[in-house]
PDB file of N, CA and C in Angstrom:
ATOM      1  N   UNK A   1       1.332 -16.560-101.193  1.00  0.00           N
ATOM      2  CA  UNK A   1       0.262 -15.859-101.861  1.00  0.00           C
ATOM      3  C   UNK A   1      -1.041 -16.100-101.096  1.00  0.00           C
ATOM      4  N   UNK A   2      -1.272 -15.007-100.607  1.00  0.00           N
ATOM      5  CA  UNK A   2      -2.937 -15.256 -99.470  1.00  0.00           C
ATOM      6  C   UNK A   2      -3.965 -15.707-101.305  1.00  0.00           C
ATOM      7  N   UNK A   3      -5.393 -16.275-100.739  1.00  0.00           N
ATOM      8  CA  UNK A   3      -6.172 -16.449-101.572  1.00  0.00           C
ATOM      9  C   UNK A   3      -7.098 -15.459-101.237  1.00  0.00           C
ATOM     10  N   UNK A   4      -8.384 -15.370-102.294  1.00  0.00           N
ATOM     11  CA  UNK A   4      -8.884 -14.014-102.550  1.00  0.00           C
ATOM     12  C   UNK A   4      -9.790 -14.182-101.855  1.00  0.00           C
ATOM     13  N   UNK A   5     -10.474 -15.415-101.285  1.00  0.00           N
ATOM     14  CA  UNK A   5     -11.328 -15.414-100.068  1.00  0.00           C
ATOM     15  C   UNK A   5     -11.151 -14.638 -98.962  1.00  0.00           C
ATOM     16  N   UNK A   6     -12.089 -13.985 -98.426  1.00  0.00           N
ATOM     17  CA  UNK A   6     -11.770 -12.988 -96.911  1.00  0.00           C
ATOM     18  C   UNK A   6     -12.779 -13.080 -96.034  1.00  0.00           C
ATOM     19  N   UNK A   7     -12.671 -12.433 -94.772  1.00  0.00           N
ATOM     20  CA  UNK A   7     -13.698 -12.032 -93.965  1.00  0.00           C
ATOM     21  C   UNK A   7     -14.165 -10.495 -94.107  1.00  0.00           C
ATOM     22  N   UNK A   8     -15.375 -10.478 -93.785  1.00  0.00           N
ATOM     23  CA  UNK A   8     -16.362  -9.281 -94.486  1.00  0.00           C
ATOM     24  C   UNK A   8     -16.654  -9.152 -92.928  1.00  0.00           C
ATOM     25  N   UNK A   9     -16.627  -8.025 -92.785  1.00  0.00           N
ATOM     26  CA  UNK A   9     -16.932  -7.131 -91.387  1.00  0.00           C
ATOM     27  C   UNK A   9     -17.833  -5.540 -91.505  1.00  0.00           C
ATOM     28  N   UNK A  10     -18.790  -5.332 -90.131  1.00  0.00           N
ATOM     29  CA  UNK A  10     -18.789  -3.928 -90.796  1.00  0.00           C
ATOM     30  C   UNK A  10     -17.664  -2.903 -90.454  1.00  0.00           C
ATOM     31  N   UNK A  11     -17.720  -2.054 -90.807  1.00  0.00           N
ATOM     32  CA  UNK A  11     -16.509  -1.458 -90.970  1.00  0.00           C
ATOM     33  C   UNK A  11     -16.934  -0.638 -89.218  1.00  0.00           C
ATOM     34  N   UNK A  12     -16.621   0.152 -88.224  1.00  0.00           N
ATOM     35  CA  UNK A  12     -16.608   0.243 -87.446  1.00  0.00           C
ATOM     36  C   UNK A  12     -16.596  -0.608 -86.177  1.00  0.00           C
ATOM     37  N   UNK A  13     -17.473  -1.096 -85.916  1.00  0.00           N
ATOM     38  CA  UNK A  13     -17.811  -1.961 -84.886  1.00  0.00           C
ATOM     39  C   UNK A  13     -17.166  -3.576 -85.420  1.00  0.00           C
ATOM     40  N   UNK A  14     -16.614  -4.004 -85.785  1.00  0.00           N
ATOM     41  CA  UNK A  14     -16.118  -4.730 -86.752  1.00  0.00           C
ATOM     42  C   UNK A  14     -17.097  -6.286 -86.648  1.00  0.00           C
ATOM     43  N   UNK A  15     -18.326  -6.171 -86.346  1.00  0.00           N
ATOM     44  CA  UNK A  15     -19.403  -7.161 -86.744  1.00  0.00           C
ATOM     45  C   UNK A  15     -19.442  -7.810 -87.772  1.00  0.00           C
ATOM     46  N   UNK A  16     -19.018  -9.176 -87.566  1.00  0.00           N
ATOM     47  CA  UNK A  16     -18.827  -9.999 -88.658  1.00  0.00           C
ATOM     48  C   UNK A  16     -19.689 -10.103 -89.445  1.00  0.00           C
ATOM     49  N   UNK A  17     -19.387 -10.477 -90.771  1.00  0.00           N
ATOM     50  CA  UNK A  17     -21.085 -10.659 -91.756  1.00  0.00           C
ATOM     51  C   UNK A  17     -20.735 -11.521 -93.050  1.00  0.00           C
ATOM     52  N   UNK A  18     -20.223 -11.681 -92.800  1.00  0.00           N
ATOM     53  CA  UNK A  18     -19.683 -13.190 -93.918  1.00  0.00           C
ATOM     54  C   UNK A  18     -18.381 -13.111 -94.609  1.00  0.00           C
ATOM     55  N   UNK A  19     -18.420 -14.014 -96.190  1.00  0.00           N
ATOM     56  CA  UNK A  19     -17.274 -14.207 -96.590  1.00  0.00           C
ATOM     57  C   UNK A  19     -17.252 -12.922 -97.339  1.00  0.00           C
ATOM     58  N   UNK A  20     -16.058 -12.926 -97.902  1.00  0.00           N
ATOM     59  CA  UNK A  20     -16.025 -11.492 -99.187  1.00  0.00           C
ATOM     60  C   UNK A  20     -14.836 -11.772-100.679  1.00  0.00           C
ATOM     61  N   UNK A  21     -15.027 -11.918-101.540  1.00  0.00           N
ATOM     62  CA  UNK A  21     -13.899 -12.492-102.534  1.00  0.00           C
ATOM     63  C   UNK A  21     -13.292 -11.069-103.002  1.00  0.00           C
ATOM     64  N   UNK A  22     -12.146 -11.355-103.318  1.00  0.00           N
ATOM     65  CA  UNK A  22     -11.529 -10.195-104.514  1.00  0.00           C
ATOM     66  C   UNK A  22     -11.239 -10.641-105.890  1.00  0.00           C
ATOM     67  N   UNK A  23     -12.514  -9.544-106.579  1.00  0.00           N
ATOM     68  CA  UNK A  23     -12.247  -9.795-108.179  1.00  0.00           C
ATOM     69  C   UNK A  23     -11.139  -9.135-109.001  1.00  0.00           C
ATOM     70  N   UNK A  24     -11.179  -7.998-108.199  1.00  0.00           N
ATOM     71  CA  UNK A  24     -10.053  -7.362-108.875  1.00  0.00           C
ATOM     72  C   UNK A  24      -9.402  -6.280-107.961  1.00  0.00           C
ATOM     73  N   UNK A  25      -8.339  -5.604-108.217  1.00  0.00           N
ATOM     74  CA  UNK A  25      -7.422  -5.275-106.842  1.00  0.00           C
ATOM     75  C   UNK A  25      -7.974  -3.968-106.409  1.00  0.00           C
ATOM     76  N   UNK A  26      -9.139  -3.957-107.054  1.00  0.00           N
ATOM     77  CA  UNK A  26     -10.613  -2.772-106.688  1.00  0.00           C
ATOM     78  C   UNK A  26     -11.787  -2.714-106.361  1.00  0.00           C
ATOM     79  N   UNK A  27     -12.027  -4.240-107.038  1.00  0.00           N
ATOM     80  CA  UNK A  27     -13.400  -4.541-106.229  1.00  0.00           C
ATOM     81  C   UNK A  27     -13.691  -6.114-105.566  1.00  0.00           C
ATOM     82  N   UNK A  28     -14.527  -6.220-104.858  1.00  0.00           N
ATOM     83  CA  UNK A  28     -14.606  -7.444-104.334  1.00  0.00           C
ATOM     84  C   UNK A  28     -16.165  -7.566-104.437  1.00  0.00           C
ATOM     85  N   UNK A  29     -16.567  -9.098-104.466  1.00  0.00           N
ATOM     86  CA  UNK A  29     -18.010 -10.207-104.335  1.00  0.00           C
ATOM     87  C   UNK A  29     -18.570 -10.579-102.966  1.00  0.00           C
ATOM     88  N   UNK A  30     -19.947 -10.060-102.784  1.00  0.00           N
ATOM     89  CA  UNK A  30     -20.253 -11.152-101.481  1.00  0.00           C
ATOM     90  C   UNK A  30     -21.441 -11.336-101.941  1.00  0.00           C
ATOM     91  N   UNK A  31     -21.966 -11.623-101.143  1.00  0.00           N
ATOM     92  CA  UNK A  31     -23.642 -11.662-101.041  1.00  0.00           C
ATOM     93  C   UNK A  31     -24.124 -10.372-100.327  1.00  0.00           C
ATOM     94  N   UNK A  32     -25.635 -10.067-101.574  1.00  0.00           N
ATOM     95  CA  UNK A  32     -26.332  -9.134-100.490  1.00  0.00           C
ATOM     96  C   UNK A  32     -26.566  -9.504 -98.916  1.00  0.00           C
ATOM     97  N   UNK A  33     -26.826 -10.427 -99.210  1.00  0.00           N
ATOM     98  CA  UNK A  33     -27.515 -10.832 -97.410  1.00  0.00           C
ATOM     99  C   UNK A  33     -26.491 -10.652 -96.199  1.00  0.00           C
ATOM    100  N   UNK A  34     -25.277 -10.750 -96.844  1.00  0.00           N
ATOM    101  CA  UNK A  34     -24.314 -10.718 -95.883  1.00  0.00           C
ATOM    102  C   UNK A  34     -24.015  -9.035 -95.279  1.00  0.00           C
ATOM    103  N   UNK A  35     -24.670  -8.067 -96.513  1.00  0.00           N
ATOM    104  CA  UNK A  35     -24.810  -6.768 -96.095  1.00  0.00           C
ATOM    105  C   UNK A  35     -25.304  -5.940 -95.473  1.00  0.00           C
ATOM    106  N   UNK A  36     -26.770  -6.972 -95.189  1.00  0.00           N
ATOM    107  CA  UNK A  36     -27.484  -6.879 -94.148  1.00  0.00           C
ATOM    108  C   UNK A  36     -27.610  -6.522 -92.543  1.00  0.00           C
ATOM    109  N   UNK A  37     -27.635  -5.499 -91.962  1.00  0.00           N
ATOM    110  CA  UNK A  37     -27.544  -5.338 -90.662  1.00  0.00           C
ATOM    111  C   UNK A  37     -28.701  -6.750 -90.510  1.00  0.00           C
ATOM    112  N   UNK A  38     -28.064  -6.467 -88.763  1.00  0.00           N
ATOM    113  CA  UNK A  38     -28.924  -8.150 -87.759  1.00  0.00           C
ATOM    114  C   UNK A  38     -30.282  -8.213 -88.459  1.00  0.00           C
ATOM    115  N   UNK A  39     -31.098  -7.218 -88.361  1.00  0.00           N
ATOM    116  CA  UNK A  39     -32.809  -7.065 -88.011  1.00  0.00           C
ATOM    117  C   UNK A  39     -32.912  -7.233 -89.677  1.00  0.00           C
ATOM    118  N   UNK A  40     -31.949  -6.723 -91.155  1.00  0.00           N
ATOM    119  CA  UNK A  40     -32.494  -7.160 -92.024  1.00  0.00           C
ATOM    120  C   UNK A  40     -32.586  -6.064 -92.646  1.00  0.00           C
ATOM    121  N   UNK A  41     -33.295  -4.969 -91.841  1.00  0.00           N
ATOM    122  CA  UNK A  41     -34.107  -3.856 -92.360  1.00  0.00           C
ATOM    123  C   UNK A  41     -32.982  -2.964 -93.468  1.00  0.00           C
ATOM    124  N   UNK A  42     -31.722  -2.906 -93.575  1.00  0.00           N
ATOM    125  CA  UNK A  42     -30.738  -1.757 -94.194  1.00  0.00           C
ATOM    126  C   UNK A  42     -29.911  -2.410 -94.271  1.00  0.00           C
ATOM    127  N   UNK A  43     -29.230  -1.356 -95.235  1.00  0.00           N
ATOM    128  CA  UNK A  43     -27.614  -2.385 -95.499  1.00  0.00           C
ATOM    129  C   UNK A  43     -26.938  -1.670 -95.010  1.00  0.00           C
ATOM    130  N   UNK A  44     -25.565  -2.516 -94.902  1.00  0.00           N
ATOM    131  CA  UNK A  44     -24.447  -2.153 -93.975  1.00  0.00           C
ATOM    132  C   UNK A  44     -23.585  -1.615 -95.531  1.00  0.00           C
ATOM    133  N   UNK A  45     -23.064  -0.401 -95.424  1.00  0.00           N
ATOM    134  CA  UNK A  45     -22.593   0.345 -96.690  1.00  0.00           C
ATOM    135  C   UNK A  45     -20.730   0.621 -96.846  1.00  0.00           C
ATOM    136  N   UNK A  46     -20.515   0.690 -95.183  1.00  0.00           N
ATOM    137  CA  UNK A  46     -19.393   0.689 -94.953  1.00  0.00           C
ATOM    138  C   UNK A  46     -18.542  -0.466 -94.166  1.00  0.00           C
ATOM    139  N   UNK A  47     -17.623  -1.455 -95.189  1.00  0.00           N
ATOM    140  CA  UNK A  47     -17.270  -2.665 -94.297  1.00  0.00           C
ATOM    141  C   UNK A  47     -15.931  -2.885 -94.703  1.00  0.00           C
ATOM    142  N   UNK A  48     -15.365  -3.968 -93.785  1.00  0.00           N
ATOM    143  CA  UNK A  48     -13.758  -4.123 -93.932  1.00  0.00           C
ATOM    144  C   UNK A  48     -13.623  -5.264 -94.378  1.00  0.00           C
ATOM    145  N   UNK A  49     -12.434  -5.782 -95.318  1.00  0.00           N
ATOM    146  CA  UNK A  49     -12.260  -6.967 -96.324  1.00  0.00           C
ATOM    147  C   UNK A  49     -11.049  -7.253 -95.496  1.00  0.00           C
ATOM    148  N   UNK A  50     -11.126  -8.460 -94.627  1.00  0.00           N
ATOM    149  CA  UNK A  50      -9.888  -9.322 -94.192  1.00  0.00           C
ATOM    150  C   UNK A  50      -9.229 -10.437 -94.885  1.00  0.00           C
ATOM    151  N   UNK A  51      -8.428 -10.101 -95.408  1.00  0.00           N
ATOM    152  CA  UNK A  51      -7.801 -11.300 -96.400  1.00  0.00           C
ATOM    153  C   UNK A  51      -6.361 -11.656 -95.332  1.00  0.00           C
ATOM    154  N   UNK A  52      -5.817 -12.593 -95.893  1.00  0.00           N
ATOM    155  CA  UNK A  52      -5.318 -13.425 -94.600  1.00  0.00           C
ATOM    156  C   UNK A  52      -4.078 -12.797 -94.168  1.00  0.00           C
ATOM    157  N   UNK A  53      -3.647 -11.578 -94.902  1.00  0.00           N
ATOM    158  CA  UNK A  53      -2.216 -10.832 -94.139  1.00  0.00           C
ATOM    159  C   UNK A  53      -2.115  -9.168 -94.629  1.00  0.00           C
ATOM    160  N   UNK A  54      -3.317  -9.221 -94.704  1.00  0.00           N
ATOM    161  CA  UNK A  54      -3.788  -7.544 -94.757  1.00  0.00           C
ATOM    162  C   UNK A  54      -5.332  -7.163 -94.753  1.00  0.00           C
ATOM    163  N   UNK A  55      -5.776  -5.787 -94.835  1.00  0.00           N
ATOM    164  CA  UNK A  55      -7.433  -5.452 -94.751  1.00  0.00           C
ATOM    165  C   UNK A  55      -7.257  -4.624 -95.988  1.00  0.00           C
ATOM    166  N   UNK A  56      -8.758  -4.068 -96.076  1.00  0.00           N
ATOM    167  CA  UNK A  56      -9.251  -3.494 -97.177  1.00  0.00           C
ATOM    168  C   UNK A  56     -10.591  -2.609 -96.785  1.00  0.00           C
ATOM    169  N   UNK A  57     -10.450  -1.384 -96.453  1.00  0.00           N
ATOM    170  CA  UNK A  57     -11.543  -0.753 -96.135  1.00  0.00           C
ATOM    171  C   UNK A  57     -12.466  -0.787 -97.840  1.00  0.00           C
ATOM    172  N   UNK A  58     -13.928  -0.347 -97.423  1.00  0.00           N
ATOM    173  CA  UNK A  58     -14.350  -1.088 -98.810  1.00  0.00           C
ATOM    174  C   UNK A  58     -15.565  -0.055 -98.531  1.00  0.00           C
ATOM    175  N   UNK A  59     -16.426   0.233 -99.596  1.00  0.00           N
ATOM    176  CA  UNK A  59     -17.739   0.876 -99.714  1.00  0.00           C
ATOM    177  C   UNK A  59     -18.720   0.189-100.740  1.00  0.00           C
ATOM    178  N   UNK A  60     -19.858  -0.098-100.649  1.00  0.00           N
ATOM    179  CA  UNK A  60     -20.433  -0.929-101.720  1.00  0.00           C
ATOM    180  C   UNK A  60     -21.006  -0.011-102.783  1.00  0.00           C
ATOM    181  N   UNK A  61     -20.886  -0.042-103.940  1.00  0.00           N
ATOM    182  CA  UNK A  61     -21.331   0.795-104.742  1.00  0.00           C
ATOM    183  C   UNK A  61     -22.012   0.176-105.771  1.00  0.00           C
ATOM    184  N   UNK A  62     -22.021  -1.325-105.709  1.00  0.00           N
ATOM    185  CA  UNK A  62     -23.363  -1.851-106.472  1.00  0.00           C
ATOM    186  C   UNK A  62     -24.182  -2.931-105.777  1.00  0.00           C
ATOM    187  N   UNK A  63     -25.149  -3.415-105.901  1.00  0.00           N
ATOM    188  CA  UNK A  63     -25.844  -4.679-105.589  1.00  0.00           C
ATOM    189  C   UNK A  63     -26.887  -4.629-106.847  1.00  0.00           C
ATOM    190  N   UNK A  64     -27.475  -5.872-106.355  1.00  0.00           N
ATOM    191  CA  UNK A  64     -28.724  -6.474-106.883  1.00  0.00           C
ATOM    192  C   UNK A  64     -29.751  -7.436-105.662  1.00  0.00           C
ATOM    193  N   UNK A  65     -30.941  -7.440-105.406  1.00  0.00           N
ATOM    194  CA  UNK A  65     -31.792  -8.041-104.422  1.00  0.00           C
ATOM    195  C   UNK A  65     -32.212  -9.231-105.368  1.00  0.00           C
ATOM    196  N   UNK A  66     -32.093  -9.032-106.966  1.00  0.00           N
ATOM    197  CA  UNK A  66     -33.067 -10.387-107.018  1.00  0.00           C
ATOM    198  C   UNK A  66     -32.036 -11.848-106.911  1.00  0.00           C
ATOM    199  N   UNK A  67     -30.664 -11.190-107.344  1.00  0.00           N
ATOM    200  CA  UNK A  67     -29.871 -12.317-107.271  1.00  0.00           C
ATOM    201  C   UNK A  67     -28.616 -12.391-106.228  1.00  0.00           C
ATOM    202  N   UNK A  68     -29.230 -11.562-105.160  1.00  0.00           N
ATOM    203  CA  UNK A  68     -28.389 -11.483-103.535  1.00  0.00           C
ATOM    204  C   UNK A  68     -26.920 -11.442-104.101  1.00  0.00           C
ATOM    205  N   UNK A  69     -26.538 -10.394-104.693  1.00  0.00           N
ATOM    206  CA  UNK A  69     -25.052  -9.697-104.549  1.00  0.00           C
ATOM    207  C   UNK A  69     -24.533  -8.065-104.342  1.00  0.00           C
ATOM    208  N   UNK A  70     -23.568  -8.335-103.770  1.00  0.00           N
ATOM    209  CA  UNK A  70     -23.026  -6.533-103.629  1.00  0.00           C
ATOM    210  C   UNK A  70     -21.426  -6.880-103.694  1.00  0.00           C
ATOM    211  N   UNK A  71     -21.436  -5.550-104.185  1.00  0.00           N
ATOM    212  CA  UNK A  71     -19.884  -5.109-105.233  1.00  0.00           C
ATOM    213  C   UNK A  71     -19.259  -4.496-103.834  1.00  0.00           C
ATOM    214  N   UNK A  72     -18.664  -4.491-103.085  1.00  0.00           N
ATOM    215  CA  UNK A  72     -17.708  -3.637-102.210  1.00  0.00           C
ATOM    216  C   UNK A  72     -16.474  -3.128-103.246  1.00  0.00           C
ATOM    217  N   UNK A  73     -16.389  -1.614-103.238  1.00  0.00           N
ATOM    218  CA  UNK A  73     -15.179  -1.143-103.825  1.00  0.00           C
ATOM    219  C   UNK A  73     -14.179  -0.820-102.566  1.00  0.00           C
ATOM    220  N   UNK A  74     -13.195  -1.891-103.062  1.00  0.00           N
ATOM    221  CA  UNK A  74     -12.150  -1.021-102.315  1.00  0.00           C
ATOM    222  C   UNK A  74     -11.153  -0.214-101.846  1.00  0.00           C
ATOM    223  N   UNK A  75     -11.227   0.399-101.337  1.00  0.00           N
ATOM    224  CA  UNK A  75     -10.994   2.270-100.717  1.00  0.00           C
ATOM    225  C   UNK A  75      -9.173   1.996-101.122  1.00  0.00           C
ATOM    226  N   UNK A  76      -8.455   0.703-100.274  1.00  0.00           N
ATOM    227  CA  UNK A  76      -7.329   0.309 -99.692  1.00  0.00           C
ATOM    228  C   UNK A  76      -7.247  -0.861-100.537  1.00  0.00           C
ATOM    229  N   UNK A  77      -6.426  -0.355-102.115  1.00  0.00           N
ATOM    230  CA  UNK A  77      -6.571  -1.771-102.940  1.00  0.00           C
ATOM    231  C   UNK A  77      -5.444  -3.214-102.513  1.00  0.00           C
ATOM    232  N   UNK A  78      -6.057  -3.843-102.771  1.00  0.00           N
ATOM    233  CA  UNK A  78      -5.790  -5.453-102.566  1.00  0.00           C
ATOM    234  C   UNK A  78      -4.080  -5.384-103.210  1.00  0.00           C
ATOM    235  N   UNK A  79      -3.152  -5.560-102.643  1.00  0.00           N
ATOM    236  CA  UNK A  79      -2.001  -5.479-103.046  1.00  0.00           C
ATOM    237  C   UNK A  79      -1.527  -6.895-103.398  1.00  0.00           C
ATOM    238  N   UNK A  80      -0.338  -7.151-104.051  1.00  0.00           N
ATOM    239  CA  UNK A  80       0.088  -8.004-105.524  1.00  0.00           C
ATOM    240  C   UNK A  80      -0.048  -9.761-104.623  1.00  0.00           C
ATOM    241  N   UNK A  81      -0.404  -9.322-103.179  1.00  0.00           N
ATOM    242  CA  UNK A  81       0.009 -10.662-102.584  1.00  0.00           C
ATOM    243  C   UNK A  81      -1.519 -11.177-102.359  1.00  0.00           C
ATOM    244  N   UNK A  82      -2.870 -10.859-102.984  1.00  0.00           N
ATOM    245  CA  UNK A  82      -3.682 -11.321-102.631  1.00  0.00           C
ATOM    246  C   UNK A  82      -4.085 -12.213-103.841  1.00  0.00           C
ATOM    247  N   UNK A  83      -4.536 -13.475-104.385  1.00  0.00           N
ATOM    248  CA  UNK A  83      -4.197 -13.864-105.530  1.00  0.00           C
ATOM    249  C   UNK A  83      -5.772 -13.981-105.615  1.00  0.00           C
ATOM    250  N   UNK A  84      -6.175 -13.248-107.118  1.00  0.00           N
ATOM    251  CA  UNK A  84      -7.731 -12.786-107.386  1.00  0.00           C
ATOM    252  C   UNK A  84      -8.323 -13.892-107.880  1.00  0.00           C
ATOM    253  N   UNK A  85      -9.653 -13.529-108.346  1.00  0.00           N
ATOM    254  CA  UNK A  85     -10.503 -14.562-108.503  1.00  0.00           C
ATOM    255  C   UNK A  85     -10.547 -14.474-110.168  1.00  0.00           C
ATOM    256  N   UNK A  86     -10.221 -13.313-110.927  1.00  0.00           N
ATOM    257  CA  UNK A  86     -10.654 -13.354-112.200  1.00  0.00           C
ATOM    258  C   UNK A  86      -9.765 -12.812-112.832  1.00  0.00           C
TER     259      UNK A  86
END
């Protein structure tokens, strides 16, 4: 059973950008900051969820700035072998 911890990438260029959890086999947790392109200025909207024996193309469809989080939904749901957080 992989755990629901992953690597968070952007989705093209596959530029790393931190960790990424799965809450449910639709959406996943990171931090805003981690959504952040380099310079800061925009977020990165389209990114890939590496969990340890499959991916997850993902789109963020919520955040919050005051308490640095974003919701990645994902496109390519988390199948029965990724074991969730909630």
């Amino acid at each position: 059973m992989t755990l629901a911890a992953g690597r968070l990438s952007a989705a093209g260029p596959g530029q790393h950008l931190g960790s990424v959890f799965a809450v449910t086999r639709h959406l996943a947790l990171t931090s805003l900051h981690c959504l952040r392109d380099s310079r800061g200025a925009s977020m990165i909207s389209r990114v890939r969820c590496a969990w340890q024996h499959e991916t997850s193309d993902a789109t963020v469809q919520a955040w919050d700035e005051s308490i640095d989080w974003g919701c990645p939904a994902l496109t390519d749901r988390a199948d029965n072998s990724v074991r969730l957080l909630a």
